[in-house]
Protein backbone atom coordinates (compact mmCIF):
# COMPACT_ATOMS: atom_id res chain seq x y z
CA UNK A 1 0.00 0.00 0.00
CA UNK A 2 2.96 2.47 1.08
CA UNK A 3 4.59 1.94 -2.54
CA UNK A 4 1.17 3.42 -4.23
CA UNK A 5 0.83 6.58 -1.68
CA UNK A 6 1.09 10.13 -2.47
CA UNK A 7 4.49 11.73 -0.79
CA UNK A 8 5.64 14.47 0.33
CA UNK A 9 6.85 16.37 3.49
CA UNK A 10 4.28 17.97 5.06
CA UNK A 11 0.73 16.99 4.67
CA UNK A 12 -2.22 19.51 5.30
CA UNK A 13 -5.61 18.45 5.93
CA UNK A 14 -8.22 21.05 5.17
CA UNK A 15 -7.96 23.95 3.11
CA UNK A 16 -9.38 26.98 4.53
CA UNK A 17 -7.73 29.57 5.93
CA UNK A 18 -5.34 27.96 8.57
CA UNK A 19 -4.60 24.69 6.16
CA UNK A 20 -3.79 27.80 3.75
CA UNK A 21 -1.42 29.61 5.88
CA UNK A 22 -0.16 26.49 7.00
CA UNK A 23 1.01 25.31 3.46
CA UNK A 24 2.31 28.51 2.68
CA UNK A 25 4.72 28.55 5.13
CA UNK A 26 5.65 25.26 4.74
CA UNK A 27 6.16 25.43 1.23
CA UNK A 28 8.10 28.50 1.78
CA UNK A 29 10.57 26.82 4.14
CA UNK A 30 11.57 24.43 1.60
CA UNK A 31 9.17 21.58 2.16
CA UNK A 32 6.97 19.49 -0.50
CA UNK A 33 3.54 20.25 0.62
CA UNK A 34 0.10 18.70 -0.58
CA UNK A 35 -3.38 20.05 0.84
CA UNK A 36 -5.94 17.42 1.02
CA UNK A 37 -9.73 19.19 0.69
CA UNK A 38 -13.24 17.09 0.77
CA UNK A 39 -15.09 19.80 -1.01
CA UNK A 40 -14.76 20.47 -4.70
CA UNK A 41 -12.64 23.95 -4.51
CA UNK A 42 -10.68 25.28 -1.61
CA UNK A 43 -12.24 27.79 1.12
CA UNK A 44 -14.36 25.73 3.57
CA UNK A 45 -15.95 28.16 6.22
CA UNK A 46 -13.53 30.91 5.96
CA UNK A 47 -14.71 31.51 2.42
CA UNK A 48 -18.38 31.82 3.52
CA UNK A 49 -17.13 34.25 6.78
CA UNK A 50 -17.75 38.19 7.13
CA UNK A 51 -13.58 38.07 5.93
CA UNK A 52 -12.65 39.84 9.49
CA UNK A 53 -8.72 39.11 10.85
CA UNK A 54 -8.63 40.76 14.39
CA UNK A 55 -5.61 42.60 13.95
CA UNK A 56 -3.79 45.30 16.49
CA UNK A 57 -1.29 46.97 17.86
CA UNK A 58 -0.05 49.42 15.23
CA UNK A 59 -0.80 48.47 11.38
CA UNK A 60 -0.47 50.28 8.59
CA UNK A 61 -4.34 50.27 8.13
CA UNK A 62 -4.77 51.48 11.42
CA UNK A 63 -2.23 54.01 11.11
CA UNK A 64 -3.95 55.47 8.10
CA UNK A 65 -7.08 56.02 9.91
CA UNK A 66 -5.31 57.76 12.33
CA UNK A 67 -5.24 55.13 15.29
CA UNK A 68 -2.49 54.36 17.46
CA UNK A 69 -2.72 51.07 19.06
CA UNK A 70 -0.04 48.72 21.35
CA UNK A 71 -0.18 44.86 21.30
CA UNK A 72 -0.29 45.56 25.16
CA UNK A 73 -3.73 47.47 24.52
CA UNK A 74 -4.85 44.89 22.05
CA UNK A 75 -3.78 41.87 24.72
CA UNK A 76 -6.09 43.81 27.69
CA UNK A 77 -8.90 44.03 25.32
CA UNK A 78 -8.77 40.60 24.03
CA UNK A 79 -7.81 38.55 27.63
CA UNK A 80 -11.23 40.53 29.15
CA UNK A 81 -13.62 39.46 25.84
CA UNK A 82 -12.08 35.71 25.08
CA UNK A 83 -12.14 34.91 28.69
CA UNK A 84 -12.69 33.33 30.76
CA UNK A 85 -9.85 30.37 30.75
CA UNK A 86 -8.28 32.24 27.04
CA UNK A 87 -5.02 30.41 26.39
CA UNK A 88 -2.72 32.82 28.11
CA UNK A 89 0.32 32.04 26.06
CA UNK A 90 -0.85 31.73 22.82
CA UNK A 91 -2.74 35.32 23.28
CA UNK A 92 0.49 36.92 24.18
CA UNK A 93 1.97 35.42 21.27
CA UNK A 94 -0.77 36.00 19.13
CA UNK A 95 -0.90 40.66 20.13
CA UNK A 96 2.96 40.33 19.78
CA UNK A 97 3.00 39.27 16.40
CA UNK A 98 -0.08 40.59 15.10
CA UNK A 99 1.51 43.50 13.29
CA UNK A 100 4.26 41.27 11.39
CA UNK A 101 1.10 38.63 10.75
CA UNK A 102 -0.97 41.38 9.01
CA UNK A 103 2.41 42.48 7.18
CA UNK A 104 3.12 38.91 6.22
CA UNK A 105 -0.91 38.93 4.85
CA UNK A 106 -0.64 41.77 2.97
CA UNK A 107 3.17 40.25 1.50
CA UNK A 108 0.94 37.90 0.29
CA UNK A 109 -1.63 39.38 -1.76
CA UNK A 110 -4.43 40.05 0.89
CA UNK A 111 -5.42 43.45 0.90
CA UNK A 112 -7.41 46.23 3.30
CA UNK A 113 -8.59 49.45 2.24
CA UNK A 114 -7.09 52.13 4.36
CA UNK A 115 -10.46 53.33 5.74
CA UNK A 116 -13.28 52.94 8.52
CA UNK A 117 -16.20 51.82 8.96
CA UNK A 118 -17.54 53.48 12.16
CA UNK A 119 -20.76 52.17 12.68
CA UNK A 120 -21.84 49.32 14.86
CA UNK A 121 -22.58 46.23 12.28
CA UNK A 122 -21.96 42.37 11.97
CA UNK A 123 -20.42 42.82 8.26
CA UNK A 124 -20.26 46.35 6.71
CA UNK A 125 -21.61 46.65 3.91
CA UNK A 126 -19.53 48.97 2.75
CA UNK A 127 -15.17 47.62 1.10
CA UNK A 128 -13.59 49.51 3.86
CA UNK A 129 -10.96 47.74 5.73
CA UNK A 130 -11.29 48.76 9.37
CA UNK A 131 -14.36 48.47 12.08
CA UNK A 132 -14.84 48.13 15.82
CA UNK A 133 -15.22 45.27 17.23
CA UNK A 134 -16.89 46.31 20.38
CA UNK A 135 -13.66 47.98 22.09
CA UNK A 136 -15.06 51.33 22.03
CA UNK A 137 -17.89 49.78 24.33
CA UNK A 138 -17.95 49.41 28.17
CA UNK A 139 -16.18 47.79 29.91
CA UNK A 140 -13.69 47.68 27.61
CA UNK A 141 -12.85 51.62 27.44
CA UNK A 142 -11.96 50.68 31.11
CA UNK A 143 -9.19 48.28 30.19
CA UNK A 144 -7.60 50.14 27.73
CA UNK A 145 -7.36 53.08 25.18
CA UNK A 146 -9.93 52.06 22.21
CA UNK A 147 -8.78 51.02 18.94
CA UNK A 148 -10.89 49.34 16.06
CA UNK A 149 -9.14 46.46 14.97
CA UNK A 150 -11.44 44.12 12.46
CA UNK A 151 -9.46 44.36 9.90
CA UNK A 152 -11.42 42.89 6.63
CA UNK A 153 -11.03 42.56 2.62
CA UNK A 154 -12.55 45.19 -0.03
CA UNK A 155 -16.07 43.56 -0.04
CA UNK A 156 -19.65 44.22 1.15
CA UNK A 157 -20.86 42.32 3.57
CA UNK A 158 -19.01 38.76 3.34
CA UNK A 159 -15.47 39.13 2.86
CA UNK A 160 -14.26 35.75 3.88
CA UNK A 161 -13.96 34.86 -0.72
CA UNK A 162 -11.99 37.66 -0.97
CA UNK A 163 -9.40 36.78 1.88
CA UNK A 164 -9.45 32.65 0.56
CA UNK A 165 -8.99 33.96 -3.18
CA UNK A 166 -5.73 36.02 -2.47
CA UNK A 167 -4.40 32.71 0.22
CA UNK A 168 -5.29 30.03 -2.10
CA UNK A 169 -3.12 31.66 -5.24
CA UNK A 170 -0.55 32.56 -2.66
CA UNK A 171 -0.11 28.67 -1.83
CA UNK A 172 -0.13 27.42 -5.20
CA UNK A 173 2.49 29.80 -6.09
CA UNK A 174 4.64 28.78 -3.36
CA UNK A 175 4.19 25.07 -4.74
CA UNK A 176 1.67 23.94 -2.76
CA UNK A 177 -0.60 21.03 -4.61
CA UNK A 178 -4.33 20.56 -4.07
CA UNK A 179 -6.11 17.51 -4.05
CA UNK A 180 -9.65 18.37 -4.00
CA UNK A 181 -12.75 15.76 -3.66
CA UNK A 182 -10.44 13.82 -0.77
CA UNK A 183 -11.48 12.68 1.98
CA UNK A 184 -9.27 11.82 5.03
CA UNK A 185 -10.91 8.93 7.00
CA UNK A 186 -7.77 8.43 9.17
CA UNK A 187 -4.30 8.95 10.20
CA UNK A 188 -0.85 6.66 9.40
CA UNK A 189 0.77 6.01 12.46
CA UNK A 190 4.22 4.13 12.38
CA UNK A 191 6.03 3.11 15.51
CA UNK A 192 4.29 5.69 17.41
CA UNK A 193 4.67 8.13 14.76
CA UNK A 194 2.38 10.21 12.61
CA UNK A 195 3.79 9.60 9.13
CA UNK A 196 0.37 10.31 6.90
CA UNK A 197 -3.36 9.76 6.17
CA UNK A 198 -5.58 7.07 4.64
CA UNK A 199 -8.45 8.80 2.32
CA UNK A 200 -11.42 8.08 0.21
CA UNK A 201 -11.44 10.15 -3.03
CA UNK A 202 -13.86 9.36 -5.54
CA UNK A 203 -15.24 6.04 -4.30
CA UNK A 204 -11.42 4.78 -4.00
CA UNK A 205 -9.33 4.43 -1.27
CA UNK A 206 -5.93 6.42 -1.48
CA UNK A 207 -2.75 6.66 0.68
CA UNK A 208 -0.81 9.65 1.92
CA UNK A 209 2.14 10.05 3.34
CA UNK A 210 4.18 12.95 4.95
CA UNK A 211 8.05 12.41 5.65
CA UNK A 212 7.99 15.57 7.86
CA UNK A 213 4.36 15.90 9.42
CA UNK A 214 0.84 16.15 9.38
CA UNK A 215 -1.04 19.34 9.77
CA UNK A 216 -5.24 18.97 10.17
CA UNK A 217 -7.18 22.16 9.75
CA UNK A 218 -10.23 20.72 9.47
CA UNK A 219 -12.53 22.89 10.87
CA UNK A 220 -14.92 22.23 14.35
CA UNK A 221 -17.75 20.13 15.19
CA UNK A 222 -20.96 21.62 14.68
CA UNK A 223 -22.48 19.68 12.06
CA UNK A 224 -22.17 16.68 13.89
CA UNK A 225 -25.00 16.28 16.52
CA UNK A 226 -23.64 13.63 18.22
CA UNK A 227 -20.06 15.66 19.46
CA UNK A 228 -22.51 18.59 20.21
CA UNK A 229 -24.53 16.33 22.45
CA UNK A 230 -21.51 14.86 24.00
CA UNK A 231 -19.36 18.53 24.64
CA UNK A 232 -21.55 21.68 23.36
CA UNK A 233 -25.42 21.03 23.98
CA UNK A 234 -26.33 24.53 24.14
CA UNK A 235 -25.50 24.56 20.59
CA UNK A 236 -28.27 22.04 20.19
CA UNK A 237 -31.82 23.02 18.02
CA UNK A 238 -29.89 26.60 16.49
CA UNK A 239 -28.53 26.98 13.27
CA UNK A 240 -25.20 26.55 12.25
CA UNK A 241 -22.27 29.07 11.05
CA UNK A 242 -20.15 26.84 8.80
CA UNK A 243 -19.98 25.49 5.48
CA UNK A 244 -21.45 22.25 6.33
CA UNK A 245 -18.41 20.11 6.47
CA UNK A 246 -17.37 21.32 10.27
CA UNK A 247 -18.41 17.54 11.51
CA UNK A 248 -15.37 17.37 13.48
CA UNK A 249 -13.78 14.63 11.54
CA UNK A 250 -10.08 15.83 12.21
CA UNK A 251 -10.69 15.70 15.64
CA UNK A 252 -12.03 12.27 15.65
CA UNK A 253 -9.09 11.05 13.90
CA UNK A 254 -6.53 12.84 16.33
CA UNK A 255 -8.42 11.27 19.49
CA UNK A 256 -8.01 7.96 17.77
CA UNK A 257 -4.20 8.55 17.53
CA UNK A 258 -4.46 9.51 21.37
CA UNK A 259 -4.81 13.39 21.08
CA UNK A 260 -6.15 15.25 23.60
CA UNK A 261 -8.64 18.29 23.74
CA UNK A 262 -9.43 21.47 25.48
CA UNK A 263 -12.67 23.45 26.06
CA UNK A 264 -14.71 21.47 24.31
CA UNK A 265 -17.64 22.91 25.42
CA UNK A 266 -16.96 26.83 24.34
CA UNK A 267 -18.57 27.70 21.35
CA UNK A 268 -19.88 31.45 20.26
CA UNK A 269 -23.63 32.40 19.54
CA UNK A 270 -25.02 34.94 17.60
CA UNK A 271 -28.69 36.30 17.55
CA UNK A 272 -29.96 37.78 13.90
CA UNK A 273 -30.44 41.10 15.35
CA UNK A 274 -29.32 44.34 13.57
CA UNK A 275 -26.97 46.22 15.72
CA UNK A 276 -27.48 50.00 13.65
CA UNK A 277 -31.15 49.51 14.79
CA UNK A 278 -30.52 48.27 18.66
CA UNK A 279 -27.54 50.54 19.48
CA UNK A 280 -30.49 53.24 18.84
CA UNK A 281 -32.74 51.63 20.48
CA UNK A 282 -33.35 49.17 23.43
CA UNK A 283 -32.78 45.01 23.64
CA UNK A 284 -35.11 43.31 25.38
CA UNK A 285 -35.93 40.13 26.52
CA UNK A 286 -39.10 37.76 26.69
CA UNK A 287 -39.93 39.96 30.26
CA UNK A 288 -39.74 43.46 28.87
CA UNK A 289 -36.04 43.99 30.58
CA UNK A 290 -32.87 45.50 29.30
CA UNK A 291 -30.16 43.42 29.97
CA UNK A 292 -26.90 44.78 28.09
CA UNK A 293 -25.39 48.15 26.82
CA UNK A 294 -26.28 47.99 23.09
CA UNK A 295 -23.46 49.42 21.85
CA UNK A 296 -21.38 46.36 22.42
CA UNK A 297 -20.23 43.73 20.50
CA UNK A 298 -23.39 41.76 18.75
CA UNK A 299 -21.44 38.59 19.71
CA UNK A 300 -21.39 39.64 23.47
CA UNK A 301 -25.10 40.81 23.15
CA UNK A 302 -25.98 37.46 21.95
CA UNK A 303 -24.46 35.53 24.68
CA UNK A 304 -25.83 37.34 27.07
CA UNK A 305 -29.58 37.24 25.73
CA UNK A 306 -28.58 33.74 24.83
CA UNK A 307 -27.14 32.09 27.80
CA UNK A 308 -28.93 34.00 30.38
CA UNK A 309 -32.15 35.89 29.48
CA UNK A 310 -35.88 33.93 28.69
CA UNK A 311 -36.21 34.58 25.04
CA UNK A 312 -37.59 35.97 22.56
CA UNK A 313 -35.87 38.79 22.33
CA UNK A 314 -36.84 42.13 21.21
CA UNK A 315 -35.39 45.31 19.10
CA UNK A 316 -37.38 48.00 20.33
CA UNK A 317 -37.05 51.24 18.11
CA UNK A 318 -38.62 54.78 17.43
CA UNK A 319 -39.71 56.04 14.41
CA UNK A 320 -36.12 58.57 14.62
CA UNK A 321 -34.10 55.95 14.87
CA UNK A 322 -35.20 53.38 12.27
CA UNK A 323 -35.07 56.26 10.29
CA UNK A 324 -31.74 56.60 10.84
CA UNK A 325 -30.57 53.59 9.48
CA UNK A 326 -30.08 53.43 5.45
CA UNK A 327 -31.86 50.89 3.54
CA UNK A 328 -28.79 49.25 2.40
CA UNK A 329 -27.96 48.45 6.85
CA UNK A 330 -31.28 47.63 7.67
CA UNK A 331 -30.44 44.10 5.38
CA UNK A 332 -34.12 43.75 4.76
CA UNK A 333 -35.30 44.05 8.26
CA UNK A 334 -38.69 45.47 9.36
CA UNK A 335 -40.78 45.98 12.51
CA UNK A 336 -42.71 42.85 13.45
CA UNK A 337 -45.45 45.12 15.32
CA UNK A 338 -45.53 48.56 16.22
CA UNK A 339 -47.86 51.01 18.22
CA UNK A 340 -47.97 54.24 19.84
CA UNK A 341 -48.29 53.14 23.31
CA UNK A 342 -45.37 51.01 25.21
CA UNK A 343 -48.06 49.44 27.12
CA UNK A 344 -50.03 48.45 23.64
CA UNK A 345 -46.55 47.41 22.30
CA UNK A 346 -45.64 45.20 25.15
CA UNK A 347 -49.47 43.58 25.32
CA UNK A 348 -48.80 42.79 22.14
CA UNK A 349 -45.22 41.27 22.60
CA UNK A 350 -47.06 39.20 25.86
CA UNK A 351 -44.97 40.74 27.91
CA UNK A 352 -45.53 41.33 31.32
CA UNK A 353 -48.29 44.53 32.53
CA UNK A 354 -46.04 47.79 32.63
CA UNK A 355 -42.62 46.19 32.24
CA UNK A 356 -41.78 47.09 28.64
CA UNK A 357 -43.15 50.97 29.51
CA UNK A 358 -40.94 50.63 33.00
CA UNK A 359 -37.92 49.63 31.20
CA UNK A 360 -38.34 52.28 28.55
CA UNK A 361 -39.42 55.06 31.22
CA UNK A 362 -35.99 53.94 33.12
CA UNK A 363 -33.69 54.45 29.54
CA UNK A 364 -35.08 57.95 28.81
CA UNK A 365 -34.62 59.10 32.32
CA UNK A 366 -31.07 58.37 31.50
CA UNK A 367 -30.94 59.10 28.01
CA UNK A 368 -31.92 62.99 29.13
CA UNK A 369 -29.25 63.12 31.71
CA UNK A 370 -27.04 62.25 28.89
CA UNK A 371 -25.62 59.16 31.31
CA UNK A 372 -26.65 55.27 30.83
CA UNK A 373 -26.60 54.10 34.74
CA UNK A 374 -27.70 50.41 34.45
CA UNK A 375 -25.35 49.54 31.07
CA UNK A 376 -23.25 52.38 30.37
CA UNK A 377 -24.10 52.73 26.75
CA UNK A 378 -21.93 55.65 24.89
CA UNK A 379 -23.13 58.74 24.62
CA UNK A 380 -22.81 59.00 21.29
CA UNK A 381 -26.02 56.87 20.94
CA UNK A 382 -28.08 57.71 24.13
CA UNK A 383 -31.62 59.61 23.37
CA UNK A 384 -34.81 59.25 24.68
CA UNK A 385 -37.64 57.36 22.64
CA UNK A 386 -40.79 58.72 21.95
CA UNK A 387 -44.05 57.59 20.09
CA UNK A 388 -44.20 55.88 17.52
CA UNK A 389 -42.52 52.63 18.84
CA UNK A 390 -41.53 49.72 16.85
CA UNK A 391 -40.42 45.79 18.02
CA UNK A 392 -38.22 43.90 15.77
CA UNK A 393 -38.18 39.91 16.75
CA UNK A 394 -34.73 38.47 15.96
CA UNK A 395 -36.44 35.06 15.52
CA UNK A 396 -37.22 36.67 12.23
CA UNK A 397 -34.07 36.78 10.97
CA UNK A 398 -32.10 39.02 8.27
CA UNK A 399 -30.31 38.83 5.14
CA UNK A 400 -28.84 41.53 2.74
CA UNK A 401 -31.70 42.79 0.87
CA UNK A 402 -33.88 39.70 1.27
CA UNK A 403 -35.19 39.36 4.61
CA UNK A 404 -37.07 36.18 3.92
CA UNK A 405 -34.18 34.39 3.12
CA UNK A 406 -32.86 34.53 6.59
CA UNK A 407 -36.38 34.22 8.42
CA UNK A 408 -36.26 30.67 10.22
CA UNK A 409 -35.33 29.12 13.29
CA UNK A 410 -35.15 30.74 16.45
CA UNK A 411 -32.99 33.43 15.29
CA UNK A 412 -30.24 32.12 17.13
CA UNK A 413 -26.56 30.24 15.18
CA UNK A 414 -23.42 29.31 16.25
CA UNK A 415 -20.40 27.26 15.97
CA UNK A 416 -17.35 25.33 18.51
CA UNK A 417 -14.78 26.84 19.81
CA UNK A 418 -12.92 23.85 21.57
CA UNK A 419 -10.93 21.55 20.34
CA UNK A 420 -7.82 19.19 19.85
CA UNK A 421 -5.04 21.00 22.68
CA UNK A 422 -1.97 21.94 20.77
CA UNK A 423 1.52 23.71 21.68
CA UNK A 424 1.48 27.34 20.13
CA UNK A 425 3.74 25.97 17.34
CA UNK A 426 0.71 23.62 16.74
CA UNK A 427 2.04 20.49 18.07
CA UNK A 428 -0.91 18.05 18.90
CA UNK A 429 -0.66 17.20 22.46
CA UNK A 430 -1.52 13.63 24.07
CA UNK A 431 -3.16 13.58 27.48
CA UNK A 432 -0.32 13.04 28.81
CA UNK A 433 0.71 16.31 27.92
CA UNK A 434 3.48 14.99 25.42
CA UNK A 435 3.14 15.91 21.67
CA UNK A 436 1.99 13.22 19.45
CA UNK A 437 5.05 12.50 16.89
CA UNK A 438 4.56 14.26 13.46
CA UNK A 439 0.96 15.52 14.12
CA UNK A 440 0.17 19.27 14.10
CA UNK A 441 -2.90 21.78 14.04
CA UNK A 442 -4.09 24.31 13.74
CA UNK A 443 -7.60 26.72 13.08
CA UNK A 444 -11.37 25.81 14.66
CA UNK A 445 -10.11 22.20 14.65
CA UNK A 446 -8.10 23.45 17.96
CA UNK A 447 -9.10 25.62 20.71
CA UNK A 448 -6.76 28.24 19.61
CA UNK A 449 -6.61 31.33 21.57
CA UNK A 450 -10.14 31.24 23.05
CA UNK A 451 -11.62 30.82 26.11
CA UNK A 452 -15.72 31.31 27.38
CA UNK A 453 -15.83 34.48 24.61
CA UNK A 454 -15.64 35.77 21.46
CA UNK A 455 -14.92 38.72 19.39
CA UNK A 456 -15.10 38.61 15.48
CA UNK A 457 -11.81 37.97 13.48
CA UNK A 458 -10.27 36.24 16.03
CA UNK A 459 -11.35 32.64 14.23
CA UNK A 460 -9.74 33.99 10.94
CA UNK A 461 -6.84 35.62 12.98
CA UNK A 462 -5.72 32.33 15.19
CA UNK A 463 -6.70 30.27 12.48
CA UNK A 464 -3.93 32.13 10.32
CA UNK A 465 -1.18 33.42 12.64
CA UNK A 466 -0.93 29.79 14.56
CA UNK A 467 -1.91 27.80 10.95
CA UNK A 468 1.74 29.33 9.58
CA UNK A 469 3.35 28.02 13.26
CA UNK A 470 2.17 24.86 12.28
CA UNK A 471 3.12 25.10 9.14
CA UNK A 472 6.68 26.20 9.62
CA UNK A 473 7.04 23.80 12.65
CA UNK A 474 6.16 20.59 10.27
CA UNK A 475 8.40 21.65 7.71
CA UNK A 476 11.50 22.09 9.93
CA UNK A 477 10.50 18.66 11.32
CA UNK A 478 13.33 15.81 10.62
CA UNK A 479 11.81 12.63 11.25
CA UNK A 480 13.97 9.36 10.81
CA UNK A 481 13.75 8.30 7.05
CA UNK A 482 12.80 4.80 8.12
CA UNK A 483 9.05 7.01 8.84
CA UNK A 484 9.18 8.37 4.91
């Protein structure tokens, strides 16, 4: 079987954006590299993301729109919205090098237009190449001086095409090869060593083997019900950010091999609600009650609502401030009821007597004295609301310029955040703490940099700054030749 198998010295598993990184760099340090994919064309879930790399502490894009930002600014922010539990040493790491990562990007054909977006949003939909991320929100201002640091490619809306399109000719010009439509059902273990994969492509069963190591960027585990019963059941019954292929397979084969895995319970939640309407308005929950300063990041909204508040959830809005909002942000959203009267709103909402009127009573009482008490929303977007009101149910969904196409579910989607527990050079670890000979990872197939939280850009951004570790680290491997 060995005589028939496809060689070379560093085999990647996955092609998105870490497997891309990943073969980059080990194609650029002198190794043979071939990138096994299971879907026709390169990309997998980073292709189909909003494109943002959470990027800090002083780039040139930042620079240009007149920010000044530290890696020590950029760690504070980060340790505080990834916690709790966020892998200490790979976050260092990760604000420490994230200048010479976006330099490296851009050295190889990603780009970022030099302006920003300044308006709370899940994706602009706008090409610029900066937004906020939720560190101009409290508590963050606390931590440290505010910098916007979503750094994302010259597309509206999803980016993620644009960022895969400039990595995947960047790896084929280094000499990386694809092999597309294959399948990796398992890995080659010789004498205790990693040494390649077995794979289906095409009905047929096909070899591979990697003199130097094995790098699996594969992706998480949230299409596959079974792991999310076993380590993430709150991700249970919601929809699904990925590209449909995150089953966790890479994982599977690593524990087979004797890998072990952190956090595999964390995972990040997100609530279709438009953040241009809410930050000018109230979120509410199934009771009528405010619960979060709007102006933060949508991610730390949802989890919040999510994990902790009795759905549904509510948008409430005036006529000013829905007005406010462009028909190109509003992404086909519009009120689900609306009235003149809170307590005629919240009747209608089945909320309890008086508590959507009592909770909006309480905001404008604020909102006048120019100060949020309970949440600490900016000033920037505190004003009272007045008559008409509107309610916007996030259970409704959103999508740009077709509403319809996003209204189903419960409003609520997600995806893992734990996984196999690697060195920050991407050596898979055993649970014995020892690495596993000749086995590497890197991307959502890991737990990366992450902890309880999440902030957008961070999956692309540890998923490419640790994928080239990984990378690099296989290629520089020297096994015995007796494992070629």
């Amino acid at each position: 079987m060995e005589g028939s198998a496809t060689h070379c010295d560093v085999l990647v598993v996955g092609f998105g954006c870490a497997g891309a990184t990943a073969a980059i760099e080990a194609a650029e340090a002198g190794a043979s590299v071939v990138v096994l994919e299971r879907a026709g064309a390169p990309g997998g879930s980073s292709a189909l993301s909003g494109g943002e790399l959470y990027l800090g502490g002083g780039t040139a894009v930042q620079r240009a729109c007149g920010f000044a930002d530290s890696a020590d600014a950029m760690h504070a922010f980060l340790a505080a919205a990834l916690g709790p539990h966020a892998d200490e040493e790979k976050l260092r790491l990760y604000c420490d090098g994230s200048v010479e990562h976006f330099d490296w990007l851009v050295g190889h054909g990603v780009t970022f237009k030099p302006t920003l977006y300044d308006k709370p949003t899940w994706m602009p939909h706008t090409d610029d190449g900066l937004m906020w991320l939720g560190e101009n929100s409290w508590p963050f201002t606390t931590m440290a001086d505010p910098a916007p640091r979503g750094h994302r490619g010259p597309a509206p809306y999803y980016a993620g095409k644009v960022l895969m399109d400039a990595l995947v000719a960047a790896a084929s010009a280094a000499g990386a090869v694809t092999h597309t439509d294959t399948r990796a059902t398992g890995l080659v273990v010789e004498d205790g060593v990693v040494v390649g994969v077995s794979a289906r492509r095409f009905g047929a069963d096909v070899d591979y083997r990697a003199a130097r190591g094995v790098v699996l960027t594969t992706g998480g585990f949230v299409d596959n019900e079974a792991m999310l019963a076993e380590h993430a059941p709150s991700l249970l019954g919601h929809g699904k950010v990925s590209d449909g292929l995150d089953d966790g397979s890479g994982i599977a084969m690593a524990l087979r091999v004797g890998a072990a895995t952190r956090r595999m319970h964390a995972h990040e939640t997100a609530l279709t609600y438009l953040p241009a309407l809410a930050v000018r308005g109230l979120v509410v929950d199934g009771l009528g009650q405010r619960f979060v300063n709007e102006d933060s990041y949508p991610g730390i909204v949802s989890h919040a609502a999510v994990a902790h508040r009795p759905a549904p959830y509510w948008v409430i809005v005036d006529q000013e401030g829905f007005d406010e909002v462009s028909e190109r942000e509003r992404w086909g959203v519009r009120p689900t009821c609306a009235a003149e009267d809170l307590d005629e709103l919240g009747a209608e909402l089945r909320m309890p007597e008086g508590a959507l009127a009592a909770t909006v009573a309480a905001y404008n009482r604020d909102a006048e004295r120019g100060e949020d008490s309970w949440f600490h929303k900016d000033r920037r977007w505190l004003r009272p609301l007045r008559a008409p009101y509107a309610a916007i149910d996030v259970a409704a969904g959103f999508h740009p310029g077709d509403r319809e196409s996003g209204a189903n579910g419960n409003g609520v989607a997600g995806f893992t955040l734990g996984g196999l527990h690697t060195t920050p050079d991407g050596g898979v670890l055993a649970w014995s703490g020892a690495p596993v000979p000749g086995l590497y990872a890197a991307g959502r197939s890991t737990s990366g940099i992450h902890g309880d939280g999440y902030i957008s850009g961070t999956s692309l951004g540890d998923g490419t700054f640790f994928g080239r570790r990984a990378g690099r680290s296989a290629a520089e491997s020297r096994r015995a030749a007796s494992h070629t």
